[in-house]
C-alpha atoms as a PDB file:
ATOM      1  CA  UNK A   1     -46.897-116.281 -57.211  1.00  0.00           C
ATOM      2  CA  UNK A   2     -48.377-118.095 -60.181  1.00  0.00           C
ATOM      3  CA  UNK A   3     -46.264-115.766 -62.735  1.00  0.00           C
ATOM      4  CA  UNK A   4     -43.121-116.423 -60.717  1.00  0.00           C
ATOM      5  CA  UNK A   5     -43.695-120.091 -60.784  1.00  0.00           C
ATOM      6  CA  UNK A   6     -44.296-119.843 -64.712  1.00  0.00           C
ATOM      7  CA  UNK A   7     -40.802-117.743 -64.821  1.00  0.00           C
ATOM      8  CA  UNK A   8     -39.247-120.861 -63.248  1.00  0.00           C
ATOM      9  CA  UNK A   9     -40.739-123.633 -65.096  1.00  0.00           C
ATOM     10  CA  UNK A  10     -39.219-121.814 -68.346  1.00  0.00           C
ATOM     11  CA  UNK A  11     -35.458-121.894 -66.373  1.00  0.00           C
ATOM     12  CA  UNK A  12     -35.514-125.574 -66.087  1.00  0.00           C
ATOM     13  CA  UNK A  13     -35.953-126.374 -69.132  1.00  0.00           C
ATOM     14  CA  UNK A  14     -32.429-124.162 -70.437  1.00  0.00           C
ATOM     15  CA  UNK A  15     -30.213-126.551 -67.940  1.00  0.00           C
ATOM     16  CA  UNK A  16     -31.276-129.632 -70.371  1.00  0.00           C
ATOM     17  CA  UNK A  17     -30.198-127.809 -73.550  1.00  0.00           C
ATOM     18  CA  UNK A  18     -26.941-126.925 -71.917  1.00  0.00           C
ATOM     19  CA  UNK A  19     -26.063-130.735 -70.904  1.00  0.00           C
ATOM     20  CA  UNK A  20     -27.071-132.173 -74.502  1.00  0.00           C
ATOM     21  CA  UNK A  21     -25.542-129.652 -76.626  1.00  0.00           C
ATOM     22  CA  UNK A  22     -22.108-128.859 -74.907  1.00  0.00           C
ATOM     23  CA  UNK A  23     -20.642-125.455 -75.086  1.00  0.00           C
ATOM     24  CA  UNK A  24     -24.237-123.980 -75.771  1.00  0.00           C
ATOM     25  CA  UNK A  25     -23.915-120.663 -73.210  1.00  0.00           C
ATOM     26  CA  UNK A  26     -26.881-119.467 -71.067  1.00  0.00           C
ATOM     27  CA  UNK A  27     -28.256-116.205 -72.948  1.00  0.00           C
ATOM     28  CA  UNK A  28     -28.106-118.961 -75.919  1.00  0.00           C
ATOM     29  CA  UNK A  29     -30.149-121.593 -74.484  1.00  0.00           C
ATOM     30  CA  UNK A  30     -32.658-118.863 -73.585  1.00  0.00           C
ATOM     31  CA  UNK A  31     -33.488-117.295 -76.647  1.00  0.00           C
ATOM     32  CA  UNK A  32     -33.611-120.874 -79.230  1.00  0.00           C
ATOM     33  CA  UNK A  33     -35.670-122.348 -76.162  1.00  0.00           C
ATOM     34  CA  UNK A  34     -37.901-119.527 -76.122  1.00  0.00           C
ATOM     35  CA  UNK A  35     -38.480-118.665 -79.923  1.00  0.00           C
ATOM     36  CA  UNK A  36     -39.242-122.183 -81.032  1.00  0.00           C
ATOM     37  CA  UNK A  37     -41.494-122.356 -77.520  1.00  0.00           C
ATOM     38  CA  UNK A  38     -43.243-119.863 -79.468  1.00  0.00           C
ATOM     39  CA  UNK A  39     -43.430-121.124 -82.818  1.00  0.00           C
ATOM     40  CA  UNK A  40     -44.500-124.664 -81.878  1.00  0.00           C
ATOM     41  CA  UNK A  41     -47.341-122.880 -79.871  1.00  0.00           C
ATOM     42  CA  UNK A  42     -48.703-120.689 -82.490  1.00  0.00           C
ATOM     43  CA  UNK A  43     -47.982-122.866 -85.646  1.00  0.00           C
ATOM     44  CA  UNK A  44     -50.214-125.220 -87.029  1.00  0.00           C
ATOM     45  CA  UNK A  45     -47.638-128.322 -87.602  1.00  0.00           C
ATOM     46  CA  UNK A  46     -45.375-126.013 -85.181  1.00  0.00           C
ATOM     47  CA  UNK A  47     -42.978-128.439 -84.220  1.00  0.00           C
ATOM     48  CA  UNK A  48     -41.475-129.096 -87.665  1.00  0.00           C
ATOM     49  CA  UNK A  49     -40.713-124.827 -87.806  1.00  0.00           C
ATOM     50  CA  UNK A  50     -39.864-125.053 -84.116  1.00  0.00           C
ATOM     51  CA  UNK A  51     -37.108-127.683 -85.287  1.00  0.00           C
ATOM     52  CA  UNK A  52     -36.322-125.303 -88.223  1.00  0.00           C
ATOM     53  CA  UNK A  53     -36.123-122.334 -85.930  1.00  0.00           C
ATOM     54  CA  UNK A  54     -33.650-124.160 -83.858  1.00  0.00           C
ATOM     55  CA  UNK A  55     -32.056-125.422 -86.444  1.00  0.00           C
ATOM     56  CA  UNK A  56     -31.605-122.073 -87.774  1.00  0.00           C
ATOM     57  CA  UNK A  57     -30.071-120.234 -84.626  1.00  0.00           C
ATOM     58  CA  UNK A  58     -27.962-123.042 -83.694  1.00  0.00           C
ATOM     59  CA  UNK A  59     -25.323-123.356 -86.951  1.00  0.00           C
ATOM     60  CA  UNK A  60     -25.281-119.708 -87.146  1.00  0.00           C
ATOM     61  CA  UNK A  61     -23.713-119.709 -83.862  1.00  0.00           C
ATOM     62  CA  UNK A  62     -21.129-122.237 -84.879  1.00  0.00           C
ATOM     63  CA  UNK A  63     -22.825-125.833 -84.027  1.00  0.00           C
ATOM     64  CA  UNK A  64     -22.280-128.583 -85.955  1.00  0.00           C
ATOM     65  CA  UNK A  65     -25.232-130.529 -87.829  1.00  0.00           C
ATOM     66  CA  UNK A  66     -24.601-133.688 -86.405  1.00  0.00           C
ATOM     67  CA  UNK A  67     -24.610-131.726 -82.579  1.00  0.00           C
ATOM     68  CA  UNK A  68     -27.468-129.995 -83.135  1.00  0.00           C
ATOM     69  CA  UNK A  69     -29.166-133.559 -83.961  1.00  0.00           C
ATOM     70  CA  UNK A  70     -27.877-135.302 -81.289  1.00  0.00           C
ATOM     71  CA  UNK A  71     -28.791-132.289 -78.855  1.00  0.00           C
ATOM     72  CA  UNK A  72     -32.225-132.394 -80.604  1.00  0.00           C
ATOM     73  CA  UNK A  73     -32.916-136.115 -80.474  1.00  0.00           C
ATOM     74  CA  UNK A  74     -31.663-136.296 -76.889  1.00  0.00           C
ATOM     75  CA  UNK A  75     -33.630-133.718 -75.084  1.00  0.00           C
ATOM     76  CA  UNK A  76     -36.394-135.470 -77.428  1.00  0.00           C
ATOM     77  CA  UNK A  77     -36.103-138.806 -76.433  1.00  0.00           C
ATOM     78  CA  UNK A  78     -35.737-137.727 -72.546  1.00  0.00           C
ATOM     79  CA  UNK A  79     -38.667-135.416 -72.734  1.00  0.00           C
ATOM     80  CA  UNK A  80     -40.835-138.707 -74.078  1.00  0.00           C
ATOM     81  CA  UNK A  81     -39.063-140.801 -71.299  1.00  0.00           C
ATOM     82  CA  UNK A  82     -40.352-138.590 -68.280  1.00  0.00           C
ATOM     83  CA  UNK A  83     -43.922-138.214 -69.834  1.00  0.00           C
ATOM     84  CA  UNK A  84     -44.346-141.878 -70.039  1.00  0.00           C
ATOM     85  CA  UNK A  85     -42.985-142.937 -66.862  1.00  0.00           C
ATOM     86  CA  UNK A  86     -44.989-140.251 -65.139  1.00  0.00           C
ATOM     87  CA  UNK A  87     -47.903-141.953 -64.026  1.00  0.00           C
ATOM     88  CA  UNK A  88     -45.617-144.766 -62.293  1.00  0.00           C
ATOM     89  CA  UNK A  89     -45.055-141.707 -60.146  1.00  0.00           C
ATOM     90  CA  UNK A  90     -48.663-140.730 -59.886  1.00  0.00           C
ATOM     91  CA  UNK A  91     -49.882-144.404 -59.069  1.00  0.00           C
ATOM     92  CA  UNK A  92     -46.809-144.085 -55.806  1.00  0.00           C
ATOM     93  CA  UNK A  93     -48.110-140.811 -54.700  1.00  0.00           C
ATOM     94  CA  UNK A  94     -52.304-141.969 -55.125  1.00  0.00           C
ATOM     95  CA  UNK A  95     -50.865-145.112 -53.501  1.00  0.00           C
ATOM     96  CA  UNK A  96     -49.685-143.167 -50.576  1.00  0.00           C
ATOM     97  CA  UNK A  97     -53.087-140.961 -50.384  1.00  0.00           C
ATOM     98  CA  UNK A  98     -55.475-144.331 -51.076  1.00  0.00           C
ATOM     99  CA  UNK A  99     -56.718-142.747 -54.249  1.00  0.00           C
ATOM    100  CA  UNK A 100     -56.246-144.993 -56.826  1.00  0.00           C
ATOM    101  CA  UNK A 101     -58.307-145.915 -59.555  1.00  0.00           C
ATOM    102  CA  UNK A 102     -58.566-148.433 -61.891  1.00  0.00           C
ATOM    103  CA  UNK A 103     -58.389-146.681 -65.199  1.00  0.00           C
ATOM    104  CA  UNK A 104     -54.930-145.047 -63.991  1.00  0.00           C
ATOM    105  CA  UNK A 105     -53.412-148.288 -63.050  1.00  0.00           C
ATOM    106  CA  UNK A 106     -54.153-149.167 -66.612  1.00  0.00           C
ATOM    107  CA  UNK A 107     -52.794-145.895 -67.649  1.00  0.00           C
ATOM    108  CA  UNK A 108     -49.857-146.533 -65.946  1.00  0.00           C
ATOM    109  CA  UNK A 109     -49.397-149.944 -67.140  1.00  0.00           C
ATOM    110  CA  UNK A 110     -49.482-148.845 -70.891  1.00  0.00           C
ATOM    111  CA  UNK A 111     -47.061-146.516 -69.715  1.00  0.00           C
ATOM    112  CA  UNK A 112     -44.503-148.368 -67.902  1.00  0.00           C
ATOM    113  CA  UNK A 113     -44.924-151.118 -71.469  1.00  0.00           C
ATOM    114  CA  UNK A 114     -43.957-148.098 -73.875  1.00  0.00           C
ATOM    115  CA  UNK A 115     -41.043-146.952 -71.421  1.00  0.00           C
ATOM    116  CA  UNK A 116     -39.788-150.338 -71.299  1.00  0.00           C
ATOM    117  CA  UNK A 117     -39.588-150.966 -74.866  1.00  0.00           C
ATOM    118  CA  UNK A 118     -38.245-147.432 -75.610  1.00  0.00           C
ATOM    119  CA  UNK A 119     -35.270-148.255 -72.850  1.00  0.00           C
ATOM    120  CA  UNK A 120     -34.915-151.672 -74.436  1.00  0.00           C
ATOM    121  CA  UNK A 121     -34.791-150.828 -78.139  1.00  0.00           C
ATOM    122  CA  UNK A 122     -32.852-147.537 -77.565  1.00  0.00           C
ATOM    123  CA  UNK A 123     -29.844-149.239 -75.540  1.00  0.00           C
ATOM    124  CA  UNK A 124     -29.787-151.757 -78.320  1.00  0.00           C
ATOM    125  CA  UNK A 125     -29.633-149.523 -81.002  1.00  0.00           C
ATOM    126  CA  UNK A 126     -26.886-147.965 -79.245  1.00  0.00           C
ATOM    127  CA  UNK A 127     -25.129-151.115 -78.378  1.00  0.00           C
ATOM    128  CA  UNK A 128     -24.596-153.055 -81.465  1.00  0.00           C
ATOM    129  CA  UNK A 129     -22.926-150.080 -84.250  1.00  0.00           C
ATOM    130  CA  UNK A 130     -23.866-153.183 -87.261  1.00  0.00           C
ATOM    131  CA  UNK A 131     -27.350-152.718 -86.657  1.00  0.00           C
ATOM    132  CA  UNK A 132     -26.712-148.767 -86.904  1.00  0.00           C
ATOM    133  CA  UNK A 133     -24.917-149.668 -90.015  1.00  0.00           C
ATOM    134  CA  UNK A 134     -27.680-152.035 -91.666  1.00  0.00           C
ATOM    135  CA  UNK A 135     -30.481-149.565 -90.906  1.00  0.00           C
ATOM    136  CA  UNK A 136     -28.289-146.747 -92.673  1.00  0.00           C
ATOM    137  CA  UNK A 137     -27.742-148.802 -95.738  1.00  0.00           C
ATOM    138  CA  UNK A 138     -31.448-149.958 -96.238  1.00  0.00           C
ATOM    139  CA  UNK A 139     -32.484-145.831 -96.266  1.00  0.00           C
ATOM    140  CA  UNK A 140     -29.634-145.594 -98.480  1.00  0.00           C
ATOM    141  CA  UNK A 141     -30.354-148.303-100.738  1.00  0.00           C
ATOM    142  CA  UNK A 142     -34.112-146.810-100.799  1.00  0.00           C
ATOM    143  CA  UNK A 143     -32.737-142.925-101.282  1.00  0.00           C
ATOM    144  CA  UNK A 144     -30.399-143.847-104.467  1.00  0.00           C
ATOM    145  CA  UNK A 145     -33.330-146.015-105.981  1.00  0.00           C
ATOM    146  CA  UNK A 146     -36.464-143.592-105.738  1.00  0.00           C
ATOM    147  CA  UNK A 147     -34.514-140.264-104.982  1.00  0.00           C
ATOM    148  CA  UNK A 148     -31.231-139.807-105.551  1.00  0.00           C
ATOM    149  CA  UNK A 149     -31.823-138.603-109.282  1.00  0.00           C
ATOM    150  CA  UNK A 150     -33.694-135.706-107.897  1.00  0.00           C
ATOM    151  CA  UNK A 151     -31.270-134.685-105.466  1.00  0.00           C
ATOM    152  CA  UNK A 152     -28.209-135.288-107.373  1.00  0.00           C
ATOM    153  CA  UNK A 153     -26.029-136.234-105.041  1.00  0.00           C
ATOM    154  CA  UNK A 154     -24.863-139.159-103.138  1.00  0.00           C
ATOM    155  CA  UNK A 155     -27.179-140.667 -99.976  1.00  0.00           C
ATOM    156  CA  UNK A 156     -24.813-140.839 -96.435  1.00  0.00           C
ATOM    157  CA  UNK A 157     -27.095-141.566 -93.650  1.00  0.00           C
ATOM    158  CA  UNK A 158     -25.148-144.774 -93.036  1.00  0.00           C
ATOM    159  CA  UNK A 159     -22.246-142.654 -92.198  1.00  0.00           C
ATOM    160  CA  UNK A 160     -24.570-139.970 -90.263  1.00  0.00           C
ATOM    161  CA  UNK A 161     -26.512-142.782 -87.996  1.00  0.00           C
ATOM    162  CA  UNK A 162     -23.178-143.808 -87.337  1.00  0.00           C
ATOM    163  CA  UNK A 163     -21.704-140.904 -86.291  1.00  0.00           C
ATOM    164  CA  UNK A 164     -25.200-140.224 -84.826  1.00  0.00           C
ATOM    165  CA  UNK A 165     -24.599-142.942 -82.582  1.00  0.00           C
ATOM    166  CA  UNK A 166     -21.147-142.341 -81.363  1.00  0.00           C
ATOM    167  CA  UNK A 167     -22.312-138.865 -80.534  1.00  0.00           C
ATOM    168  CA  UNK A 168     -25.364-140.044 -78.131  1.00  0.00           C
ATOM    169  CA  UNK A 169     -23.120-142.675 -76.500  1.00  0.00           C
ATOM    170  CA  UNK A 170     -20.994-139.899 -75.841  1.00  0.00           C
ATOM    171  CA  UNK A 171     -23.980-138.027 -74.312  1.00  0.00           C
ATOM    172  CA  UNK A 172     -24.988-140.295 -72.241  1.00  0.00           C
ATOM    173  CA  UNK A 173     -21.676-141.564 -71.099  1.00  0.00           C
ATOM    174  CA  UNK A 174     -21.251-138.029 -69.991  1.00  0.00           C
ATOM    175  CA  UNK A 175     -24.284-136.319 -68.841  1.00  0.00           C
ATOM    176  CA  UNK A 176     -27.164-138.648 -68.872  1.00  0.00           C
ATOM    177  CA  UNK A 177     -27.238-138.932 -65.426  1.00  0.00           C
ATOM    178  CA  UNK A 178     -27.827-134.807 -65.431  1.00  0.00           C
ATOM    179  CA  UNK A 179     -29.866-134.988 -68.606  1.00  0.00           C
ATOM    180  CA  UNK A 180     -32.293-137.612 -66.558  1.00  0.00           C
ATOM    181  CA  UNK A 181     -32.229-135.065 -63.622  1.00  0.00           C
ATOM    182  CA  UNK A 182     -32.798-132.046 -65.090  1.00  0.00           C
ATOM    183  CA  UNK A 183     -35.961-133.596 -67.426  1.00  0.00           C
ATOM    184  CA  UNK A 184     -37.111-135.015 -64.048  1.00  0.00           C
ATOM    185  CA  UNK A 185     -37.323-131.653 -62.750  1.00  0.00           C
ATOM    186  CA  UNK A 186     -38.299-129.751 -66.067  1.00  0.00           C
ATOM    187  CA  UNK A 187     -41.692-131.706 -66.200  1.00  0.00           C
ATOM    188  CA  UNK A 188     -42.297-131.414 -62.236  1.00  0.00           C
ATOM    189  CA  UNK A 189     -41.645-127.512 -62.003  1.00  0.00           C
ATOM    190  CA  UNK A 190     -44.644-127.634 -64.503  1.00  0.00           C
ATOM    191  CA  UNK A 191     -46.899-129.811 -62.340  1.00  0.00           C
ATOM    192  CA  UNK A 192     -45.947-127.527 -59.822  1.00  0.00           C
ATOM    193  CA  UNK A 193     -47.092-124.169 -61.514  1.00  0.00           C
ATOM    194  CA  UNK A 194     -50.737-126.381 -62.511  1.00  0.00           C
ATOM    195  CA  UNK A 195     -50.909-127.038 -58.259  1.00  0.00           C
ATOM    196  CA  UNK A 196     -49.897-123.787 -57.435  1.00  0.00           C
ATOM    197  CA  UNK A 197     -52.591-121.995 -59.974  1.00  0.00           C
ATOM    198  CA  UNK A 198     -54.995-124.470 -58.241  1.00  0.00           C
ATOM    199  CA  UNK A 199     -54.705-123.372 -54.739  1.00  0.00           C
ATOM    200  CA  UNK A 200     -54.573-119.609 -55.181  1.00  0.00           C
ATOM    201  CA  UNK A 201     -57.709-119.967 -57.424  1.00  0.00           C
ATOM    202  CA  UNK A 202     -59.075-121.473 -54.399  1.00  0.00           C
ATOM    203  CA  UNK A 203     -59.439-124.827 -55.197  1.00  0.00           C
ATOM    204  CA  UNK A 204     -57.798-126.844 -52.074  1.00  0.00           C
ATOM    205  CA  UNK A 205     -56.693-129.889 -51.038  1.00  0.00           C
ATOM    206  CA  UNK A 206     -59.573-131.322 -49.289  1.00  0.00           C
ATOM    207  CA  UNK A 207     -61.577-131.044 -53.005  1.00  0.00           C
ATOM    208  CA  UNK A 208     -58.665-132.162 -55.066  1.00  0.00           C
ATOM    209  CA  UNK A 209     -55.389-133.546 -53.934  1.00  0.00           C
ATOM    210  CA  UNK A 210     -52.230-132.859 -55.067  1.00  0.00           C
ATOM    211  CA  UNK A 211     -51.931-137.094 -55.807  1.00  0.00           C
ATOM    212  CA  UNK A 212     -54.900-136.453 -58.284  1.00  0.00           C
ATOM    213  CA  UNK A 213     -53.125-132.811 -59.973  1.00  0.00           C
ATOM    214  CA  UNK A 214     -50.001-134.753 -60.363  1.00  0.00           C
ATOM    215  CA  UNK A 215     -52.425-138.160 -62.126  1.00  0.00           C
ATOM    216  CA  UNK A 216     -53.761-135.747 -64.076  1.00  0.00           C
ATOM    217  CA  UNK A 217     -50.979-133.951 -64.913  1.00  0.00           C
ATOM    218  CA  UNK A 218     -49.170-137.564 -66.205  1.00  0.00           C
ATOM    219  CA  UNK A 219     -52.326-138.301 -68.166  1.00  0.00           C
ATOM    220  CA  UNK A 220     -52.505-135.162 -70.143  1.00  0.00           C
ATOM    221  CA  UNK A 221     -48.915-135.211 -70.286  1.00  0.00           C
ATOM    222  CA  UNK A 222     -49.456-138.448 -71.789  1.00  0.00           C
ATOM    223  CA  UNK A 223     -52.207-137.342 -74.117  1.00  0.00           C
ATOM    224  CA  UNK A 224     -50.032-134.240 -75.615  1.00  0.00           C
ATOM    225  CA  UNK A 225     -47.390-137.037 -76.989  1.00  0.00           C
ATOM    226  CA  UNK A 226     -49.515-136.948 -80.012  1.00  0.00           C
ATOM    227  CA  UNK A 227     -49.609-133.170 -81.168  1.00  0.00           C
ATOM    228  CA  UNK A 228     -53.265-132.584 -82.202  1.00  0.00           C
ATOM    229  CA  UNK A 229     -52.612-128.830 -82.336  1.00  0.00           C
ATOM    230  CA  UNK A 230     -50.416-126.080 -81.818  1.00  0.00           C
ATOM    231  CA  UNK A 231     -48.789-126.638 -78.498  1.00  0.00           C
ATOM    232  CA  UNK A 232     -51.939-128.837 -77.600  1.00  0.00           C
ATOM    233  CA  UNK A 233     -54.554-125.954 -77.286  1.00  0.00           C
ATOM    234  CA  UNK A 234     -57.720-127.006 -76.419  1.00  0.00           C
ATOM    235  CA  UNK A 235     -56.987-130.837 -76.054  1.00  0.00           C
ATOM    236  CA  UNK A 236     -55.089-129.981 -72.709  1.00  0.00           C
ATOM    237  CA  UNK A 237     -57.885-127.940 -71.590  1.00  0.00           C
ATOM    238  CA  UNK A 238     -59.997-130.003 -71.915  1.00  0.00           C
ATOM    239  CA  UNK A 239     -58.087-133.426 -70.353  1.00  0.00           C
ATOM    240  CA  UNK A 240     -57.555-131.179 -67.183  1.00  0.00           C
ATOM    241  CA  UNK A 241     -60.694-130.301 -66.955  1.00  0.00           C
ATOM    242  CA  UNK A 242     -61.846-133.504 -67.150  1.00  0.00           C
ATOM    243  CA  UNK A 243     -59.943-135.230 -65.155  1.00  0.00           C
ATOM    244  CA  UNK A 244     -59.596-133.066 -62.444  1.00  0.00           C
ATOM    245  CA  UNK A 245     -63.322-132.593 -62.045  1.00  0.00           C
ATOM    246  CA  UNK A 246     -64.021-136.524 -61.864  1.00  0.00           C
ATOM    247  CA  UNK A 247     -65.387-137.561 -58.299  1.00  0.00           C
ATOM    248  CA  UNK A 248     -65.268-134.236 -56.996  1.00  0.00           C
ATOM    249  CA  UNK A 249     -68.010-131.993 -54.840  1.00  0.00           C
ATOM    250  CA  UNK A 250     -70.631-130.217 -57.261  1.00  0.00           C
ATOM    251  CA  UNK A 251     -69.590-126.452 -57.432  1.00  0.00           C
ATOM    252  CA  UNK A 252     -65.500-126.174 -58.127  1.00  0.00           C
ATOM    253  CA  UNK A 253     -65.957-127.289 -61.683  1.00  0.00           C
ATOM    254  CA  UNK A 254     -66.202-123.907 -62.475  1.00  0.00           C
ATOM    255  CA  UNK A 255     -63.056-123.177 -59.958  1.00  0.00           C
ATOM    256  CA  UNK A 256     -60.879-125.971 -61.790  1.00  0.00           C
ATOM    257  CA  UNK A 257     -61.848-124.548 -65.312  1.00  0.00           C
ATOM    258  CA  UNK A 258     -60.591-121.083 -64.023  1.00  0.00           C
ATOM    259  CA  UNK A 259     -57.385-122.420 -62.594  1.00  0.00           C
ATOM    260  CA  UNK A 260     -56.810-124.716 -66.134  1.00  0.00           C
ATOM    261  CA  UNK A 261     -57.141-121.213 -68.331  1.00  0.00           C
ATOM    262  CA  UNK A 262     -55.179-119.523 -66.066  1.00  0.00           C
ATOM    263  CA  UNK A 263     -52.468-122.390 -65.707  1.00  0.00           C
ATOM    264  CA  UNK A 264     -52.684-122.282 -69.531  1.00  0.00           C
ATOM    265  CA  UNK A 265     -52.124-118.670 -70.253  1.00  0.00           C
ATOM    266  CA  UNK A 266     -48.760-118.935 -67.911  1.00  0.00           C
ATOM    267  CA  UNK A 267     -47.391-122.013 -69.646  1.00  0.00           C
ATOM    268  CA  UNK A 268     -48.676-121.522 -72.759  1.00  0.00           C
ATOM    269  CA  UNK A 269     -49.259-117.951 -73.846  1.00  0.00           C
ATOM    270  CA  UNK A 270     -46.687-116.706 -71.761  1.00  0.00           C
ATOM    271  CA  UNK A 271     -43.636-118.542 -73.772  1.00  0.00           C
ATOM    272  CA  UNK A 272     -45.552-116.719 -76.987  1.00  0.00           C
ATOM    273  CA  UNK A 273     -44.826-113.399 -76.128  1.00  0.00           C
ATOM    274  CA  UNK A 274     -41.375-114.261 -74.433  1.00  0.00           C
ATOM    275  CA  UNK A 275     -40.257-115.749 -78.039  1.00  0.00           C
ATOM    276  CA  UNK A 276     -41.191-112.698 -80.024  1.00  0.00           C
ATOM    277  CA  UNK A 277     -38.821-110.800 -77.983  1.00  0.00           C
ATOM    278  CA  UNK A 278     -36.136-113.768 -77.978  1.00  0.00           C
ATOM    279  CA  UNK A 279     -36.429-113.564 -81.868  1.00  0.00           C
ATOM    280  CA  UNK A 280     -35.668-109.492 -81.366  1.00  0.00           C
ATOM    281  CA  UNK A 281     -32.624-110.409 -79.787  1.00  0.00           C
ATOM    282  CA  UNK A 282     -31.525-113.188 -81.864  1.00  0.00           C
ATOM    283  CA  UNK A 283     -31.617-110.536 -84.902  1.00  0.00           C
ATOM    284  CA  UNK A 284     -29.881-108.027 -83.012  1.00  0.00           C
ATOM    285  CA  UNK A 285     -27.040-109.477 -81.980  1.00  0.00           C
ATOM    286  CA  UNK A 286     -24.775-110.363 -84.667  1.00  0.00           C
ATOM    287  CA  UNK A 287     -22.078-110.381 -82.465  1.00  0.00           C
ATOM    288  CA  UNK A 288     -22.846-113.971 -81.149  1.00  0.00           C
ATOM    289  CA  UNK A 289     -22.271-115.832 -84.735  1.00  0.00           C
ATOM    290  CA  UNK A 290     -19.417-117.783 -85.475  1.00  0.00           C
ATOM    291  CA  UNK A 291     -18.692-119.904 -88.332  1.00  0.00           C
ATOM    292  CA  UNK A 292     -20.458-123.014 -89.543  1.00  0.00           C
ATOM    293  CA  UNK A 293     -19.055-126.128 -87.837  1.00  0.00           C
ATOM    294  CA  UNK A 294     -16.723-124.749 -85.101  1.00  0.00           C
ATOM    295  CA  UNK A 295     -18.451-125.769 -82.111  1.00  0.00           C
ATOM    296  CA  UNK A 296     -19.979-128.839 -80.648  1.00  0.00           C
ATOM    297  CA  UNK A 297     -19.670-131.495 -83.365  1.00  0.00           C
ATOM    298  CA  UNK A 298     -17.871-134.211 -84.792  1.00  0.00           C
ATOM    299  CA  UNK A 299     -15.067-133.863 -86.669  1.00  0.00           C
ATOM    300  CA  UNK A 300     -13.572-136.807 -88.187  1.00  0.00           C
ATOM    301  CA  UNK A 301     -15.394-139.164 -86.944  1.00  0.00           C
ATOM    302  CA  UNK A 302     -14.402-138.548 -83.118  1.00  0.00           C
ATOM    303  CA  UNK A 303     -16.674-136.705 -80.732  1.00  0.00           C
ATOM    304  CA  UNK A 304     -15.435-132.806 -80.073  1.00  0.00           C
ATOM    305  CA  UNK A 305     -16.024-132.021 -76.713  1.00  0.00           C
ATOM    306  CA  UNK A 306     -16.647-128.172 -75.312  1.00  0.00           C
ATOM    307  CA  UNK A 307     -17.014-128.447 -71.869  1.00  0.00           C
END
């Protein structure tokens, strides 16, 4: 049941990739997903290779640079979205259980102030394309003075925050709605595997309610923003762990620990062993590549769409 659970989690995530980069097909969602899964897990810095991986697998299969950024940004920014406005979910569902606690209505707070000011600034980045254009010149100012001697060639990233921009309105014109949805449900399938490990390791809801998995579940969430270490190892542990075992009955710490490793080893070490063989299968089929820039992007300045 737990392994099956796991096996879905991993699904929900490939539905996101499809909406942000358009014309991205199934099997191809699977194996990036799953590869740079397994390289931001095992990696020391991992997610700058995971973004390399992706990167990598992506324009030899015929996406643009400019898509693969926007698709890259914008299951980003959603991902960050969901994980801060989390706990505003948690506090509703302690709310409804008459669990809450003071430090998670702080928690919360903080959170719903950071969600806020993301939403604010990023729709106003968005809105006004000067301010998009002003940014880009000030890097590019900064590039040609300290940089551009060593590169040798001209800075553009006024030109690619511009067309940057015009690709995520785009995106969101389009799909955010779906995007929102399917990063909603991404994040919960995963509280769900965490509450499922829980009650077949025999932990139930009398000693730990599912309103308390799913607070700590937003906190750690939370806490895993800032990547200590590979894929969060040890830091998650131990934020489950120690939330989860706050207030409850002497004798199920060592029940909740159990459940945590084993919750671990299904989100965690499982996507490890799936990428290895998504990497196989990305080097054996050369079948799939297409040329550079023939898919997904923006050509000319207008958004290519591959619906």
């Amino acid at each position: 049941v737990i392994v099956v659970a796991g096996l879905w989690n991993l699904f929900t995530y490939w539905p996101m990739m499809i909406l942000a980069l358009p014309g991205l097909r199934l099997r191809e969602a699977i194996v990036v997903n799953q590869a740079s899964t397994a390289v931001a897990n095992t990696v020391p810095g991992g997610g700058a290779f995971a973004l390399g991986i992706t990167y990598e697998m992506l324009r030899s299969w015929g996406f643009s640079s400019p898509a693969i950024a926007s698709e890259v940004l914008a299951t980003g920014v959603w991902n960050v979205l969901v994980k801060f406005g989390l706990p505003v979910i948690a506090l509703a569902a302690l709310a409804l259980t008459g669990e809450i606690e003071g430090d998670f209505v702080r928690l919360t707070v903080i959170g719903l102030g950071v969600l806020g000011a993301v939403v604010v600034g990023g729709a106003l980045a968005l809105r006004a394309e000067e301010s998009t254009r002003r940014v880009g010149r000030r890097l590019d100012e900064a590039i040609d003075r300290w940089l551009a001697r060593v590169w040798r060639r001209p800075p553009g990233i006024e030109g690619w925050l511009v067309r940057m921009r015009t690709q995520m309105l785009d995106l969101v014109h389009t799909t955010g709605y779906r995007i929102t949805a399917a990063a909603v449900v991404s994040h919960l399938s995963l509280f769900i595997v965490l509450l499922v490990t829980l009650r077949n390791v025999g932990v139930s809801e009398n000693e730990v309610s599912w309103a308390k998995v799913l607070a700590a579940f937003a906190f750690v969430r939370l806490l895993a923003v800032v990547p200590l270490t590979p894929g969060g190892v040890g830091v998650v542990e131990l934020g489950y762990v120690g939330v989860l075992s706050t207030g409850t009955q002497r004798g199920i710490e060592s029940q909740i620990t159990a459940a945590v490793l084993v919750f671990r080893a299904v989100s965690f070490l499982l996507p490890i062993g799936l990428g290895g063989i998504a990497w196989l299968v990305f080097r054996a089929t050369p079948s799939w590549h297409r040329p550079t820039d023939t898919r997904g992007g923006i050509h000319g300045g207008v958004p290519a769409h591959s619906h």
